[in-house]
C-alpha atoms as a PDB file:
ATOM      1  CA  UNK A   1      53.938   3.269  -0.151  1.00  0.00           C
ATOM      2  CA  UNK A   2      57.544   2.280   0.225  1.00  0.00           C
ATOM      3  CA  UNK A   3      59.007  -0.629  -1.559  1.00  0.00           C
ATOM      4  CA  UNK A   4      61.827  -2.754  -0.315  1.00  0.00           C
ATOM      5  CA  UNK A   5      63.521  -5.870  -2.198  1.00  0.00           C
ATOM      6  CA  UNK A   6      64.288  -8.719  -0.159  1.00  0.00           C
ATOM      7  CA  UNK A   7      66.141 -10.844  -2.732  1.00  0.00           C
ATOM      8  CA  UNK A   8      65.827 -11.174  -6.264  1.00  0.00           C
ATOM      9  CA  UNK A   9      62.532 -12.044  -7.210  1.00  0.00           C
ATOM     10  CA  UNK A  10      61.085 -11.258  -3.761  1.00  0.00           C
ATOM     11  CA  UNK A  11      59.541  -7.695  -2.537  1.00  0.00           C
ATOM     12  CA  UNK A  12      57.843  -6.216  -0.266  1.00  0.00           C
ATOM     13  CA  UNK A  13      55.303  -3.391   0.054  1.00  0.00           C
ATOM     14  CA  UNK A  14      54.673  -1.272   3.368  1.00  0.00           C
ATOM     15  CA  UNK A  15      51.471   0.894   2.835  1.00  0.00           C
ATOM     16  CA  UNK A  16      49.045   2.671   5.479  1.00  0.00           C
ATOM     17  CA  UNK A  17      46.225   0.720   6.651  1.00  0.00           C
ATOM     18  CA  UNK A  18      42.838   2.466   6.121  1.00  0.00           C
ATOM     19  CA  UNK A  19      41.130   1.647   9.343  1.00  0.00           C
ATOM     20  CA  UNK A  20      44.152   1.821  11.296  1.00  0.00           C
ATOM     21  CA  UNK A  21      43.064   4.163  14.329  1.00  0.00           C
ATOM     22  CA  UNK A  22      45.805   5.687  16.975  1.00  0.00           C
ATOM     23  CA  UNK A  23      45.919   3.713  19.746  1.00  0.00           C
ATOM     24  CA  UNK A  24      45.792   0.623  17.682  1.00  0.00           C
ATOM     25  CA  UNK A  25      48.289  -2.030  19.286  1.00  0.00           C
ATOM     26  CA  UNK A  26      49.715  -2.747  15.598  1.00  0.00           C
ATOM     27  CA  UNK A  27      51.457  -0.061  13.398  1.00  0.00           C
ATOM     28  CA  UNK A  28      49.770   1.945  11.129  1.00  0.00           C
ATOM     29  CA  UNK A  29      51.926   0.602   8.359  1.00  0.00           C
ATOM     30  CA  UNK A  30      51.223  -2.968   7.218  1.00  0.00           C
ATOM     31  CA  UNK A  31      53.964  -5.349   4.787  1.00  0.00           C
ATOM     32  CA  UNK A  32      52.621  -7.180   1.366  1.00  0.00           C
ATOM     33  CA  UNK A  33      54.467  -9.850  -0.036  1.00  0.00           C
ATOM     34  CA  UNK A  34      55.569 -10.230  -3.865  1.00  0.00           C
ATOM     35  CA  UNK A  35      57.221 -13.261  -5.158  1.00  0.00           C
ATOM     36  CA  UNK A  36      57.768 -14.510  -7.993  1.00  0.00           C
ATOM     37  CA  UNK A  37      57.574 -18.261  -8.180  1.00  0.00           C
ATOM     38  CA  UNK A  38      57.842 -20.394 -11.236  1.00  0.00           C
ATOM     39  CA  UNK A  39      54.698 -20.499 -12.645  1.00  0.00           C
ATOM     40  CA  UNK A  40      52.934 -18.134 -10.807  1.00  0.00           C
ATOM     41  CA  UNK A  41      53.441 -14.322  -9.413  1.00  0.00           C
ATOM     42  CA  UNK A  42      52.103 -14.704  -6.177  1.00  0.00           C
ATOM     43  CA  UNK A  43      50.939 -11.781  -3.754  1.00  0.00           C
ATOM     44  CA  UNK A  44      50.394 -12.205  -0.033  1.00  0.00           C
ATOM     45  CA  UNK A  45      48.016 -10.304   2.214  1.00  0.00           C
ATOM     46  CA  UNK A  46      48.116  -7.206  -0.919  1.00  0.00           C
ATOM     47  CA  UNK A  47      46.847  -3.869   0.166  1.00  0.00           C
ATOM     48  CA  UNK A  48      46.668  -1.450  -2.595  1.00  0.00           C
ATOM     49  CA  UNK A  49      47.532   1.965  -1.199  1.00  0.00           C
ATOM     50  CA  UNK A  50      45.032   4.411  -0.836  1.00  0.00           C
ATOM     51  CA  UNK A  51      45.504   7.813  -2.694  1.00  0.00           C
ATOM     52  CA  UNK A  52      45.007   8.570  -6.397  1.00  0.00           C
ATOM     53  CA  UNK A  53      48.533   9.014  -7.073  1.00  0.00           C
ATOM     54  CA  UNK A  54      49.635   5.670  -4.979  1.00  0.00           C
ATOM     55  CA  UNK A  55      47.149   3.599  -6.450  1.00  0.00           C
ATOM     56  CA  UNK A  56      48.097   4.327  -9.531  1.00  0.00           C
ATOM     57  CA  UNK A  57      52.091   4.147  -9.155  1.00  0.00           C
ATOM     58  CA  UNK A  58      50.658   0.475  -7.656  1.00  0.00           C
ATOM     59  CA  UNK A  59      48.806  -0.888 -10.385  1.00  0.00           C
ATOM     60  CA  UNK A  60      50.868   0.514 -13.063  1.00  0.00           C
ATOM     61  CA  UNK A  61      53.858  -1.146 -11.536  1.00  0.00           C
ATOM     62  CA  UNK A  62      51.865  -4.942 -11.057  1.00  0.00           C
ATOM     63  CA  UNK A  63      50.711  -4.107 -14.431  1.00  0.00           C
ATOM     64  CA  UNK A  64      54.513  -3.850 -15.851  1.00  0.00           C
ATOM     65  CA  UNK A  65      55.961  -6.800 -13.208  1.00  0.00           C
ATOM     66  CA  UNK A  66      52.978  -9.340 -14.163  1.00  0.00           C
ATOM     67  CA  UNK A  67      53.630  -8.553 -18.082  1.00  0.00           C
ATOM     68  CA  UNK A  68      57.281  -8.855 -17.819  1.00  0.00           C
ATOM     69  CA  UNK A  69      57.296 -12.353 -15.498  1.00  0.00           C
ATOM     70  CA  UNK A  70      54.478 -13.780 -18.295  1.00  0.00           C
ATOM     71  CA  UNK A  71      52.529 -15.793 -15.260  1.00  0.00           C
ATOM     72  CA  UNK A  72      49.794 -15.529 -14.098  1.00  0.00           C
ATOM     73  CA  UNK A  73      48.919 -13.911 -10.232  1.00  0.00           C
ATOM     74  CA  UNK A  74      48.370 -15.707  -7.424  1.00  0.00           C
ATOM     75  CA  UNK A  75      46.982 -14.283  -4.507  1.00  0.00           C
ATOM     76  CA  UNK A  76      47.393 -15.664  -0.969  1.00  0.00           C
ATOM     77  CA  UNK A  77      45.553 -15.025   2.410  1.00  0.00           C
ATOM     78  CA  UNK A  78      47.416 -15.965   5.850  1.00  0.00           C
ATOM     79  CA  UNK A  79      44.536 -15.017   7.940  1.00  0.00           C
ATOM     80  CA  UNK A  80      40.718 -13.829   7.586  1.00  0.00           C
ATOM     81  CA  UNK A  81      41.754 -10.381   8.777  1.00  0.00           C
ATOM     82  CA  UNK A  82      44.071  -9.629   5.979  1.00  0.00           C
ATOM     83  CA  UNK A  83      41.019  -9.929   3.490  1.00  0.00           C
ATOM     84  CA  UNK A  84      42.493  -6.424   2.417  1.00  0.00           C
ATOM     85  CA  UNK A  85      42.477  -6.090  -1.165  1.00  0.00           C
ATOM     86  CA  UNK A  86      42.421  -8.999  -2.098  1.00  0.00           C
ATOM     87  CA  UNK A  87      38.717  -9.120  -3.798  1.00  0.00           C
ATOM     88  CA  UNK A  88      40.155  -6.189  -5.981  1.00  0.00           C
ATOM     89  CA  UNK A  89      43.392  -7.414  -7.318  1.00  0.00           C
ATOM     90  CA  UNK A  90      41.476 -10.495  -8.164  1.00  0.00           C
ATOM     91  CA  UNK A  91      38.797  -9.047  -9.505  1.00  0.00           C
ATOM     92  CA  UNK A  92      41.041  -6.922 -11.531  1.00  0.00           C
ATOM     93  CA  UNK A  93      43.728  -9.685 -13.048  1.00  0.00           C
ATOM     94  CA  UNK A  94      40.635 -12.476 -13.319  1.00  0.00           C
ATOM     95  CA  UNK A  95      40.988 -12.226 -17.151  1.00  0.00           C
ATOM     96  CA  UNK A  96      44.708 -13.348 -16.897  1.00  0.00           C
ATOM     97  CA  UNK A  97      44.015 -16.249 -14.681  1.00  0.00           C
ATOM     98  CA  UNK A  98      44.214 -14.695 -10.879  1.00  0.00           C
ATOM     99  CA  UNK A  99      43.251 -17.009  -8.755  1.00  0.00           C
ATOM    100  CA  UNK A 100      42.851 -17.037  -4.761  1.00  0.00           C
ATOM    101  CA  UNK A 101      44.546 -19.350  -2.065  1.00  0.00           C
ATOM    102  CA  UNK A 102      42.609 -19.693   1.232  1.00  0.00           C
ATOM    103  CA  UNK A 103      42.788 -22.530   4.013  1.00  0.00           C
ATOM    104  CA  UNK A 104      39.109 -22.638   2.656  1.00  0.00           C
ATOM    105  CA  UNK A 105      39.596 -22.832  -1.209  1.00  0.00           C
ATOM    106  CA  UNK A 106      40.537 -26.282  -1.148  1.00  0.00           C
ATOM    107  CA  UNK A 107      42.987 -26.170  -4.210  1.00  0.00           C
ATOM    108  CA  UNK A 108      46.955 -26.222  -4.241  1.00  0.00           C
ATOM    109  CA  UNK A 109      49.348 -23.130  -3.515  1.00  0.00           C
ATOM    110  CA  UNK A 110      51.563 -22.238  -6.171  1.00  0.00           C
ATOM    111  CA  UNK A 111      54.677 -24.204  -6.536  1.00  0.00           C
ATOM    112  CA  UNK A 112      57.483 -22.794  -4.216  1.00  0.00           C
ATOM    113  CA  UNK A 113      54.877 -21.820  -1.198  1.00  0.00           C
ATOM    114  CA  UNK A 114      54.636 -24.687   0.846  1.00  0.00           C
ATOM    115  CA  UNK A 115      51.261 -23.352   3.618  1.00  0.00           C
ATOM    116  CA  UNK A 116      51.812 -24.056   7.166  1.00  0.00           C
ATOM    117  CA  UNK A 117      48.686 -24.264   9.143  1.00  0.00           C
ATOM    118  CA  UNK A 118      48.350 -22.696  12.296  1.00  0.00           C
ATOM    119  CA  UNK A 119      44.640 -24.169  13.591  1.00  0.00           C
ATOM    120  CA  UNK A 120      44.560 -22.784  17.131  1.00  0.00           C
ATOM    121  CA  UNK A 121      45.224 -18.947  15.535  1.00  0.00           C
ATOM    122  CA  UNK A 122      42.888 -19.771  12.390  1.00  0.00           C
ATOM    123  CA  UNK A 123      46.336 -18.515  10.352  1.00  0.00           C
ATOM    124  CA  UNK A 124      48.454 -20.267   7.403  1.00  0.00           C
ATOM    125  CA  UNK A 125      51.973 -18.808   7.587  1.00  0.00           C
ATOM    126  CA  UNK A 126      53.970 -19.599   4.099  1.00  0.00           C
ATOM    127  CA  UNK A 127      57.543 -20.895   3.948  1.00  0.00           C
ATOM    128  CA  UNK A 128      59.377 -20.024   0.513  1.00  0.00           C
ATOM    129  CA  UNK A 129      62.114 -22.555   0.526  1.00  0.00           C
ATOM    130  CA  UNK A 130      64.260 -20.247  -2.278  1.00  0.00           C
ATOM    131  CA  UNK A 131      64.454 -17.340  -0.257  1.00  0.00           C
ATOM    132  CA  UNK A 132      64.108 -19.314   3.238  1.00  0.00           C
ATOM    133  CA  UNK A 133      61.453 -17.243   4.174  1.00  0.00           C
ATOM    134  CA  UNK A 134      59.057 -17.551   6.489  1.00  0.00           C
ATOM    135  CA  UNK A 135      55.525 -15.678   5.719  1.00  0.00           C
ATOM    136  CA  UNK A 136      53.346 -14.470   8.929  1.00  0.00           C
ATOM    137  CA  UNK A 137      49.853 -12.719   9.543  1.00  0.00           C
ATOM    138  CA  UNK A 138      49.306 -11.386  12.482  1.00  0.00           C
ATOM    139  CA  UNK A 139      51.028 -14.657  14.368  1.00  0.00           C
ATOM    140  CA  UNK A 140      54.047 -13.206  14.469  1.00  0.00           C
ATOM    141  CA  UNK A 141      55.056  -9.495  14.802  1.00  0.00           C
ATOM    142  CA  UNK A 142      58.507  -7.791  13.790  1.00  0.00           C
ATOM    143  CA  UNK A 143      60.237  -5.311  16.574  1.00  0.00           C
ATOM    144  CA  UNK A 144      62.820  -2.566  16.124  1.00  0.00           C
ATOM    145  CA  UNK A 145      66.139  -4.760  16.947  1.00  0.00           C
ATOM    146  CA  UNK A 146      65.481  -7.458  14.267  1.00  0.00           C
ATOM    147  CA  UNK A 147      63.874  -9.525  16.836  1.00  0.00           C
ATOM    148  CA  UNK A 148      59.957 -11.437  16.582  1.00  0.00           C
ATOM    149  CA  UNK A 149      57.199 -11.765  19.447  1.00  0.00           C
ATOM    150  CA  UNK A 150      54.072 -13.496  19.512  1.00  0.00           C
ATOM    151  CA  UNK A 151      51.131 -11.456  18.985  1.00  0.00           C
ATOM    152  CA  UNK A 152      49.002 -10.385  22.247  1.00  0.00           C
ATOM    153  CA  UNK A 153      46.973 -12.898  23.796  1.00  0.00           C
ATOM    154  CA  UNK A 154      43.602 -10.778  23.198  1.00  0.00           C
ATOM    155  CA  UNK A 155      44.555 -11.466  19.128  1.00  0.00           C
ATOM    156  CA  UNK A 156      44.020 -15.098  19.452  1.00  0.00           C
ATOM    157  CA  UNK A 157      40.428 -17.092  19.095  1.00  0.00           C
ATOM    158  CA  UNK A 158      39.040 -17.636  22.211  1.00  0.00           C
ATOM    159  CA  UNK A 159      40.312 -20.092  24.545  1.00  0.00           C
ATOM    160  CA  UNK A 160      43.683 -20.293  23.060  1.00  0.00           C
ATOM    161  CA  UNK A 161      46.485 -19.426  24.913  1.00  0.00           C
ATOM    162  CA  UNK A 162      50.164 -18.340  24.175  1.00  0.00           C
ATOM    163  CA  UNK A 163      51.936 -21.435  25.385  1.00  0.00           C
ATOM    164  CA  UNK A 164      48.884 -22.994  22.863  1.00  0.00           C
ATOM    165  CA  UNK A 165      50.321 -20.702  19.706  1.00  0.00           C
ATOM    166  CA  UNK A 166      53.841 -21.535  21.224  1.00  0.00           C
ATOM    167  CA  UNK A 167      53.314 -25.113  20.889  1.00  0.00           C
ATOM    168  CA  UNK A 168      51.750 -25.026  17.757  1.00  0.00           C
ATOM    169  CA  UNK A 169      54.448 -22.914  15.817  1.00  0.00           C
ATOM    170  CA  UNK A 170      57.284 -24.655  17.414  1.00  0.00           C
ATOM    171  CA  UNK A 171      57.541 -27.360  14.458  1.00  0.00           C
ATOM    172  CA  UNK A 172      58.549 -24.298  11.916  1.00  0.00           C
ATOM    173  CA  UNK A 173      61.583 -24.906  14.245  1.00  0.00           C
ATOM    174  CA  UNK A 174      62.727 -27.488  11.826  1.00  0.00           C
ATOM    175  CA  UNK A 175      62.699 -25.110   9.083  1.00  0.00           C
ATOM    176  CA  UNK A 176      66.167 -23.280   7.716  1.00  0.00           C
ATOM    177  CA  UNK A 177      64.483 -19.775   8.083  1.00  0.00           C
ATOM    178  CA  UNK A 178      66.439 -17.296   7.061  1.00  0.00           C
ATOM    179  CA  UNK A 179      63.817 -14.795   6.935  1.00  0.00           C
ATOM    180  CA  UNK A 180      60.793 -13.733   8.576  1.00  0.00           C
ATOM    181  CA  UNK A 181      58.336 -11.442   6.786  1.00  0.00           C
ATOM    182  CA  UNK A 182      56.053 -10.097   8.416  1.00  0.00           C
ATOM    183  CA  UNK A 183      52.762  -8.173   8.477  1.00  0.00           C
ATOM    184  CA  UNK A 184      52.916  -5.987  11.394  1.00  0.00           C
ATOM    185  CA  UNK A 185      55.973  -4.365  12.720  1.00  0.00           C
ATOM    186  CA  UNK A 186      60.055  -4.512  10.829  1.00  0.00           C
ATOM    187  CA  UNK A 187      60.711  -7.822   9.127  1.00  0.00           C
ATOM    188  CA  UNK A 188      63.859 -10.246  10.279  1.00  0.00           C
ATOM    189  CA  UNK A 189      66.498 -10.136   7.103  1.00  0.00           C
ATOM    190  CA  UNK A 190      68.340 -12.609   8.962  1.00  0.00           C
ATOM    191  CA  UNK A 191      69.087 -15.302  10.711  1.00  0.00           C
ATOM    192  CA  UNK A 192      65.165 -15.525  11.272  1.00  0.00           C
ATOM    193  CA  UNK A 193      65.124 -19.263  12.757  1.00  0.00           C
ATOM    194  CA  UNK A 194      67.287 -17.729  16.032  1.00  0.00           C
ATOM    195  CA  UNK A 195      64.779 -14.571  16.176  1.00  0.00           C
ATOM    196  CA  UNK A 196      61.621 -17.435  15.490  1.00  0.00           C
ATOM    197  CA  UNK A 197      63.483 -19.629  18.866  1.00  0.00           C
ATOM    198  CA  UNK A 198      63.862 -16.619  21.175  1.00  0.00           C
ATOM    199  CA  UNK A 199      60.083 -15.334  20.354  1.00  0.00           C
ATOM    200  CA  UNK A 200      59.316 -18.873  21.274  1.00  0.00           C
ATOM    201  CA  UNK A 201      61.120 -19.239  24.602  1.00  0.00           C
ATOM    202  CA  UNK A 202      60.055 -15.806  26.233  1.00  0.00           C
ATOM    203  CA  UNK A 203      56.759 -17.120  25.530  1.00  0.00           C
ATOM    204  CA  UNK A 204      56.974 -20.134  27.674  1.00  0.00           C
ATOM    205  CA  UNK A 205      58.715 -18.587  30.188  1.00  0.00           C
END
């Protein structure tokens, strides 16, 4: 598990996913999000690493971060496929209030995470307006250079195409990203709208 903070309040986790398989067209090393918002600590897509000894480094440091911030956990979900861990950090913190945000659950997102549906890839990225950072799934991959792509084609539901997912994410556009963390691949530490445009524009060429 490495750990890497993106500003202050805001981390993010990089552990090994347990069915990855080489060959896999994602790396085997997937990104969690930690922020923490003003009345809630909120955890995106978590995956608690496997491994005794990295499990327990994990919990003991939530353990120590949730008791020091004095709020409760929220966890969020960008896309079915990220189910991860997510019934076991719940499970876990459900005494202190953890609570789950779904496009299905039907109830708010904690304050500072405003959701950003994505209906023709079944995905909710989340934009953190503090940080101007923009949170992806599997939408959106990071590259080597500090750069973003779509994901392939063969990710998407069928009969939706890229110029579809182009069209659809274009409005994020509007948005003063900064940042773009994401799930698969090296997140964008900067100037994230520019990286967000050019993904955007080889896609509908």
């Amino acid at each position: 598990m490495e750990v890497d903070q993106i500003a202050d309040g805001l981390w993010r986790w990089t552990t090994r996913h347990p069915e990855w398989q080489p060959g896999e067209d994602w790396p085997a090393e997937v990104g969690c999000l930690y922020y923490e918002g003003r009345d809630a600590v909120v955890l995106v897509d978590p995956l608690v690493p496997a491994g005794d000894d990295e499990r327990e480094r994990f919990w003991r440091a939530l353990d120590r971060d949730l008791e020091r911030a004095a709020r409760p956990l929220a966890v969020l979900r960008t896309v079915h496929w990220h189910q991860r861990s997510i019934d076991e950090v719940v499970a876990r913190y459900r005494d202190r209030g953890a609570s789950l945000w779904t496009r299905e659950s039907g109830v708010a997102a904690p304050a500072g995470i405003e959701p950003h549906a994505v209906e023709q890839a079944d995905e909710t990225l989340f934009w953190i307006p503090e940080h101007r950072a923009l949170v992806a799934g599997d939408v959106l991959l990071g590259t080597d250079d500090a750069r973003v792509r779509l994901c392939p084609e063969s990710w998407l539901p069928d009969g939706v195409t890229p110029a579809a997912l182009r069209q659809a994410l274009a409005p994020l556009l509007d948005l003063p990203i900064e940042r773009v963390l994401v799930s698969h691949g090296e997140p964008v530490l900067a100037n994230g709208r520019d990286a967000l445009a050019a993904a955007l524009e080889v896609a509908s060429t």
